[in-house]
C-alpha atoms as a PDB file:
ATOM      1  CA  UNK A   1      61.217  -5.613  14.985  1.00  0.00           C
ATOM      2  CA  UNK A   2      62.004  -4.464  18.551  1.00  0.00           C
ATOM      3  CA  UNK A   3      63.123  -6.748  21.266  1.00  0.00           C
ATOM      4  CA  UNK A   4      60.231  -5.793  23.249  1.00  0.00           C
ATOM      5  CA  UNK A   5      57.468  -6.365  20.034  1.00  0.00           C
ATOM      6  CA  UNK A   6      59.129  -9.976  19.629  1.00  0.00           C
ATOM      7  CA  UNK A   7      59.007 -10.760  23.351  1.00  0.00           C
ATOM      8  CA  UNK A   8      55.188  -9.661  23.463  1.00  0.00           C
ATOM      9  CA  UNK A   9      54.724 -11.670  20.260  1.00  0.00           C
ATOM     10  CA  UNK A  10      56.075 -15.066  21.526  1.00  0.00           C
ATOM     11  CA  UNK A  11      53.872 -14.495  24.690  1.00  0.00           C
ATOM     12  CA  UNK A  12      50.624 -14.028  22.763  1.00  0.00           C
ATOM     13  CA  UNK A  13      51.691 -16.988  20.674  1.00  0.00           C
ATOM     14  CA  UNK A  14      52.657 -18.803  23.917  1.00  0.00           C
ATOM     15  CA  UNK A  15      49.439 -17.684  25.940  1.00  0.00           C
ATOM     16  CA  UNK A  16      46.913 -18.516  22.590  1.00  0.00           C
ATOM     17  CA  UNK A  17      48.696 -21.958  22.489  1.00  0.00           C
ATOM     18  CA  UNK A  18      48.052 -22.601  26.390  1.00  0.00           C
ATOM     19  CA  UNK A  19      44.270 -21.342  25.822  1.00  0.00           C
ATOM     20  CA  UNK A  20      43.586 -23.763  23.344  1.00  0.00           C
ATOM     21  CA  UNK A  21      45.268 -26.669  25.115  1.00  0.00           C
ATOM     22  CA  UNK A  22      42.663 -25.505  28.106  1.00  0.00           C
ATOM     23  CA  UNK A  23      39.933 -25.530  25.975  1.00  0.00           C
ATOM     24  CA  UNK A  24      40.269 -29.146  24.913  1.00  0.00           C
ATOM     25  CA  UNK A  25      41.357 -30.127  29.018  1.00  0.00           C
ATOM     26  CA  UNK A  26      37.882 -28.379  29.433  1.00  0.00           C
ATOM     27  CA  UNK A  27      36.513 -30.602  26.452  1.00  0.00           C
ATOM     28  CA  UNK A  28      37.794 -33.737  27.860  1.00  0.00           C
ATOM     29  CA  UNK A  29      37.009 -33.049  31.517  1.00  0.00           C
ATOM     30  CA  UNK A  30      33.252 -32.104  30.463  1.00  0.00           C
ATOM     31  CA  UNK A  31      33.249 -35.345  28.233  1.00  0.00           C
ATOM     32  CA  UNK A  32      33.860 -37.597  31.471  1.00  0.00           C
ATOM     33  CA  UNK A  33      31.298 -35.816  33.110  1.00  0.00           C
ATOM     34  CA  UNK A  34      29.305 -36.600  30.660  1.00  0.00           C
ATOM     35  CA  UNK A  35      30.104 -40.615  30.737  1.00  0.00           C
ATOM     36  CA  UNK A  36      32.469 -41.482  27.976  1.00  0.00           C
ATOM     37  CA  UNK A  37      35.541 -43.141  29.032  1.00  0.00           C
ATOM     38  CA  UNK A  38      38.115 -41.832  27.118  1.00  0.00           C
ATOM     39  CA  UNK A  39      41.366 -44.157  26.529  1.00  0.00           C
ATOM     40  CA  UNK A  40      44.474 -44.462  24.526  1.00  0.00           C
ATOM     41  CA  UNK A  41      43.510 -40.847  23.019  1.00  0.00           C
ATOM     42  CA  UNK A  42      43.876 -38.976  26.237  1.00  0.00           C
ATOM     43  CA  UNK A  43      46.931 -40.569  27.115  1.00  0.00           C
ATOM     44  CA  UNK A  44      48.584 -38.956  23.775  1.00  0.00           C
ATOM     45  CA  UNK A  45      46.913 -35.832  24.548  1.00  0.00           C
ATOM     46  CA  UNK A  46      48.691 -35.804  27.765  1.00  0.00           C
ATOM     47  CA  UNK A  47      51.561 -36.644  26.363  1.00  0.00           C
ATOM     48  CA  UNK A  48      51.492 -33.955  23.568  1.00  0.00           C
ATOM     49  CA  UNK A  49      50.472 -31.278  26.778  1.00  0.00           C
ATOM     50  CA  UNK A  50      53.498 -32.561  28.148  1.00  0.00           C
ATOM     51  CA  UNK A  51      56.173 -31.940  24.926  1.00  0.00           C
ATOM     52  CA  UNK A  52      54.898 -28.818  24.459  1.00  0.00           C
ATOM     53  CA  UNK A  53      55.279 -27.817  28.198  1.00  0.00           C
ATOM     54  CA  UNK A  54      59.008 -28.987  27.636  1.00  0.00           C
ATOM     55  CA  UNK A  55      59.146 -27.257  24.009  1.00  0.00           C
ATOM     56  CA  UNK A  56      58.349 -23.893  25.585  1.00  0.00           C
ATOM     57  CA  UNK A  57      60.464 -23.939  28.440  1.00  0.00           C
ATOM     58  CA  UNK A  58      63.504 -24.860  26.744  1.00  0.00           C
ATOM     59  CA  UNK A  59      62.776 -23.375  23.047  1.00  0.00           C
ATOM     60  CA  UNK A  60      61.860 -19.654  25.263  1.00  0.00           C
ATOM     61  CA  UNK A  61      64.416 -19.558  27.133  1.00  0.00           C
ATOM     62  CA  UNK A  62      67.716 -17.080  26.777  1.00  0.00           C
ATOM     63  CA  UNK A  63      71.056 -18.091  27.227  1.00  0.00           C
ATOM     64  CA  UNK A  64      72.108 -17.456  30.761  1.00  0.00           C
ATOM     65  CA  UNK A  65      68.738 -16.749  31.810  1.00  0.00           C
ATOM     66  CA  UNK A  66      66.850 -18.194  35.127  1.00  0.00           C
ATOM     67  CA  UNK A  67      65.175 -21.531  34.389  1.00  0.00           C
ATOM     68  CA  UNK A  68      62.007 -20.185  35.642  1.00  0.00           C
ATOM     69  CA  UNK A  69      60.949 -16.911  37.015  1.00  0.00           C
ATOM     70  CA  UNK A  70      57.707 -14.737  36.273  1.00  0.00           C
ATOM     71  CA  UNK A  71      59.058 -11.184  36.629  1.00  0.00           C
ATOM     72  CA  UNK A  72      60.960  -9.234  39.486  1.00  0.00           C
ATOM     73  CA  UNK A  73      58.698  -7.532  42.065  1.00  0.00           C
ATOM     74  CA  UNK A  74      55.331  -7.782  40.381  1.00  0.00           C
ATOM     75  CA  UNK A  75      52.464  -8.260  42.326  1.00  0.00           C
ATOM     76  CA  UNK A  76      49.468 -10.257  41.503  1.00  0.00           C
ATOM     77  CA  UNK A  77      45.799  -8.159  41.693  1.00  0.00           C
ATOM     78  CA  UNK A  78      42.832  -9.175  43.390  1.00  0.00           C
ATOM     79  CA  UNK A  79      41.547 -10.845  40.459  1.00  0.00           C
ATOM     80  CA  UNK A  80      44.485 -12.400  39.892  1.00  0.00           C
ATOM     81  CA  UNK A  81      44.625 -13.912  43.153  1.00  0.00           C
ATOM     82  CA  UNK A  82      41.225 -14.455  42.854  1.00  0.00           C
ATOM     83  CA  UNK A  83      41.386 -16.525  39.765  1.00  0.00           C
ATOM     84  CA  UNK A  84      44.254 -18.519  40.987  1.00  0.00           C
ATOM     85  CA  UNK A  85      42.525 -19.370  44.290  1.00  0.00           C
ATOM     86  CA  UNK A  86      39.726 -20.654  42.117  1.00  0.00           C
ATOM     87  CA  UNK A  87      42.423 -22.463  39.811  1.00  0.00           C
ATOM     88  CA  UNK A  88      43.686 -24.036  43.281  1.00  0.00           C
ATOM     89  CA  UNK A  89      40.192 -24.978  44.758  1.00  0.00           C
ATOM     90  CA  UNK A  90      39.216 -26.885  41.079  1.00  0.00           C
ATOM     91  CA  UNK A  91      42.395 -29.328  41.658  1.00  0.00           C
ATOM     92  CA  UNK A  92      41.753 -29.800  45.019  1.00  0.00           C
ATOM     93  CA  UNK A  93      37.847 -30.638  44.714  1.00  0.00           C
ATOM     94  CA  UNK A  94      39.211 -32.976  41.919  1.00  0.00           C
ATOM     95  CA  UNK A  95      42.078 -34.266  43.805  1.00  0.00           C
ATOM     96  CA  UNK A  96      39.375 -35.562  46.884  1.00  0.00           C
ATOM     97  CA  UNK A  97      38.034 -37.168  44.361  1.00  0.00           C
ATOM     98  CA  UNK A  98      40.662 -39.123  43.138  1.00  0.00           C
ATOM     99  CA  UNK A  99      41.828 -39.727  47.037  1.00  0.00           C
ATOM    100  CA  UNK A 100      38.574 -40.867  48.252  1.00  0.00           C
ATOM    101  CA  UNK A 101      37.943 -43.539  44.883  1.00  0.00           C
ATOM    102  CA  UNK A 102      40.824 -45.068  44.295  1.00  0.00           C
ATOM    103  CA  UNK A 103      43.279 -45.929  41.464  1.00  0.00           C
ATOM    104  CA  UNK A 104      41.856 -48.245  38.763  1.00  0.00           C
ATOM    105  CA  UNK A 105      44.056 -51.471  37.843  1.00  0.00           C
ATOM    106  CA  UNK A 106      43.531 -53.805  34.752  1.00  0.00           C
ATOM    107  CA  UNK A 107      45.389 -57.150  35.048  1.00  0.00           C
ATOM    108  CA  UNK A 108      44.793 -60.423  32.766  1.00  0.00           C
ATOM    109  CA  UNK A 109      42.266 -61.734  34.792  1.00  0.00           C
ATOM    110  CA  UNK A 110      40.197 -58.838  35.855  1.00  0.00           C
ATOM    111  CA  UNK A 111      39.739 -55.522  36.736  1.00  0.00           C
ATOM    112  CA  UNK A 112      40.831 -53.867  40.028  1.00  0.00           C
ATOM    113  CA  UNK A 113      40.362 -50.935  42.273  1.00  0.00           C
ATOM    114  CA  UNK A 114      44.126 -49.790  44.589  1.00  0.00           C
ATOM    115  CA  UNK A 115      43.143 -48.022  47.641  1.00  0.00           C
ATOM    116  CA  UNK A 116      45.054 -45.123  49.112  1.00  0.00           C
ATOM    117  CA  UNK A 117      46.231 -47.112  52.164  1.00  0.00           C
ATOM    118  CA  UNK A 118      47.862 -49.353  49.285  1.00  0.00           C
ATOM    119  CA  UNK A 119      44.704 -52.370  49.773  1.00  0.00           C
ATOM    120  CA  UNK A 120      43.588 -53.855  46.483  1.00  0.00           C
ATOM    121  CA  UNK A 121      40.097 -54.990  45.325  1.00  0.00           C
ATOM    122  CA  UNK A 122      38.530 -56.765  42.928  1.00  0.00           C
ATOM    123  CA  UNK A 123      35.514 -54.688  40.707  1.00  0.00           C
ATOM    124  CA  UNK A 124      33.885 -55.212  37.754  1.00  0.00           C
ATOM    125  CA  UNK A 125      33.775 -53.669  34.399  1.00  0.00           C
ATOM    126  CA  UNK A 126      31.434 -50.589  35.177  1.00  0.00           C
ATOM    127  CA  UNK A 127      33.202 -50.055  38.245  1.00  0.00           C
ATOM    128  CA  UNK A 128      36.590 -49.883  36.559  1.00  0.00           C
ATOM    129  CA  UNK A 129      35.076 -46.938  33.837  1.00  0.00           C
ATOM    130  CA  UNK A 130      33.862 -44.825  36.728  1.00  0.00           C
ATOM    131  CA  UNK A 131      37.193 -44.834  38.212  1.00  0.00           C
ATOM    132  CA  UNK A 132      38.842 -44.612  35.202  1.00  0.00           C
ATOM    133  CA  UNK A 133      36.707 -41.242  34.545  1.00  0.00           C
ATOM    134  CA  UNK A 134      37.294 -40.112  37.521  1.00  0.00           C
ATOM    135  CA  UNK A 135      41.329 -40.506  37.049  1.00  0.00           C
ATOM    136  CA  UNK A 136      40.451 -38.800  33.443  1.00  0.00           C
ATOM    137  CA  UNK A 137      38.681 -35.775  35.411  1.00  0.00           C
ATOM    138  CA  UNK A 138      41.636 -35.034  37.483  1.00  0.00           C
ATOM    139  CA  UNK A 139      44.663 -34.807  34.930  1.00  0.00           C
ATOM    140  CA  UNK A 140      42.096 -33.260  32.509  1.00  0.00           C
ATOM    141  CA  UNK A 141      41.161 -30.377  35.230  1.00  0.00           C
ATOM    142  CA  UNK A 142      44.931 -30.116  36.738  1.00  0.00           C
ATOM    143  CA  UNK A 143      46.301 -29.668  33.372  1.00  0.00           C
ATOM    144  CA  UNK A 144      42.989 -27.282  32.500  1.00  0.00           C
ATOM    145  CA  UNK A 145      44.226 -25.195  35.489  1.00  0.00           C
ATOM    146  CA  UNK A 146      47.992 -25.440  34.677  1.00  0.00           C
ATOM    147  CA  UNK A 147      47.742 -24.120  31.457  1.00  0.00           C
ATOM    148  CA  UNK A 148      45.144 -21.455  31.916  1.00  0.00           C
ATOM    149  CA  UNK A 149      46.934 -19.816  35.106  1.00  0.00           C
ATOM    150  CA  UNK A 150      50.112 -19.378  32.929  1.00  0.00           C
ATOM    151  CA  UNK A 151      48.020 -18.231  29.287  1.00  0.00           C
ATOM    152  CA  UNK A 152      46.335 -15.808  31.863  1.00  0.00           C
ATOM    153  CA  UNK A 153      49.779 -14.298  33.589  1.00  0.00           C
ATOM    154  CA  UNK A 154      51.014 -14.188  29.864  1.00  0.00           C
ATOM    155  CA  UNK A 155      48.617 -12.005  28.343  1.00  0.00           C
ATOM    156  CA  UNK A 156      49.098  -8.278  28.282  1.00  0.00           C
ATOM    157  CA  UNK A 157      47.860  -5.903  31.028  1.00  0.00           C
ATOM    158  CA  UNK A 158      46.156  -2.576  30.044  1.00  0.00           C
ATOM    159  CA  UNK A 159      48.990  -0.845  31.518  1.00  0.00           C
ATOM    160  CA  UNK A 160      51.852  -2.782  29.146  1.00  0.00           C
END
């Protein structure tokens, strides 16, 4: 096998791996949306998004090569720069979101809601599962966008 036939097969592994880790961000995201508060399960998925992140980088890379670098003097297309621009606007929209709600807190004696400017208040139950969806919404759409702007620079161009 070539050197260029294995490098396009570890990216088509690579990129199919990032799709379907985007698929369930998507799954999750749309679940919040939805209203199910999802717990202890998304934290392992996040955590398992984040090993494999670490897997890939250190597992694909060369000896001697640059820690990170997408390729020398190649230019994104429209629709690339589309796409990413509508990558960037989905974590943003989710980000005000986040900003503008707060941070939800559970001590021993009750639930709380931590404020941007660092105040903290006191909410109830329902309260604290709408915040804690909307939390869920933005590392499930950041890591949705994450992982399908790199599957999508990965995969092959007509031209390759």
């Amino acid at each position: 096998m070539t050197e260029r036939v294995e490098i396009m097969l570890k990216q088509r592994v690579l990129a199919g791996s990032l799709v379907t880790l985007a698929v369930i961000d998507l799954i999750v995201y749309t679940a919040t949306l939805m209203g199910r508060v999802i717990g202890s399960s998304f934290v392992l998925f996040m955590v398992s998004n984040v090993l494999f992140w670490v897997f890939a980088i250190t597992k694909g890379r060369e000896r001697g090569a640059p820690k990170f670098g997408i390729g020398p003097g190649r230019r994104a297309s429209w629709k690339g720069k589309l796409f990413a621009g509508i990558l960037v606007g989905f974590c943003i929209f989710n980000v005000l979101f986040v900003v503008q709600a707060g941070t939800p807190l559970e001590k021993g004696d009750g639930f709380y809601k931590k404020t941007i400017r660092g105040r903290t208040y006191e909410i109830d139950r329902g309260e604290y599962n709408d915040l804690l969806k909307i939390q869920t919404r933005f590392f499930s759409g950041a890591w949705f966008a994450l992982n399908l702007g790199i599957a999508a620079k990965l995969l092959p161009r007509k031209s390759d």
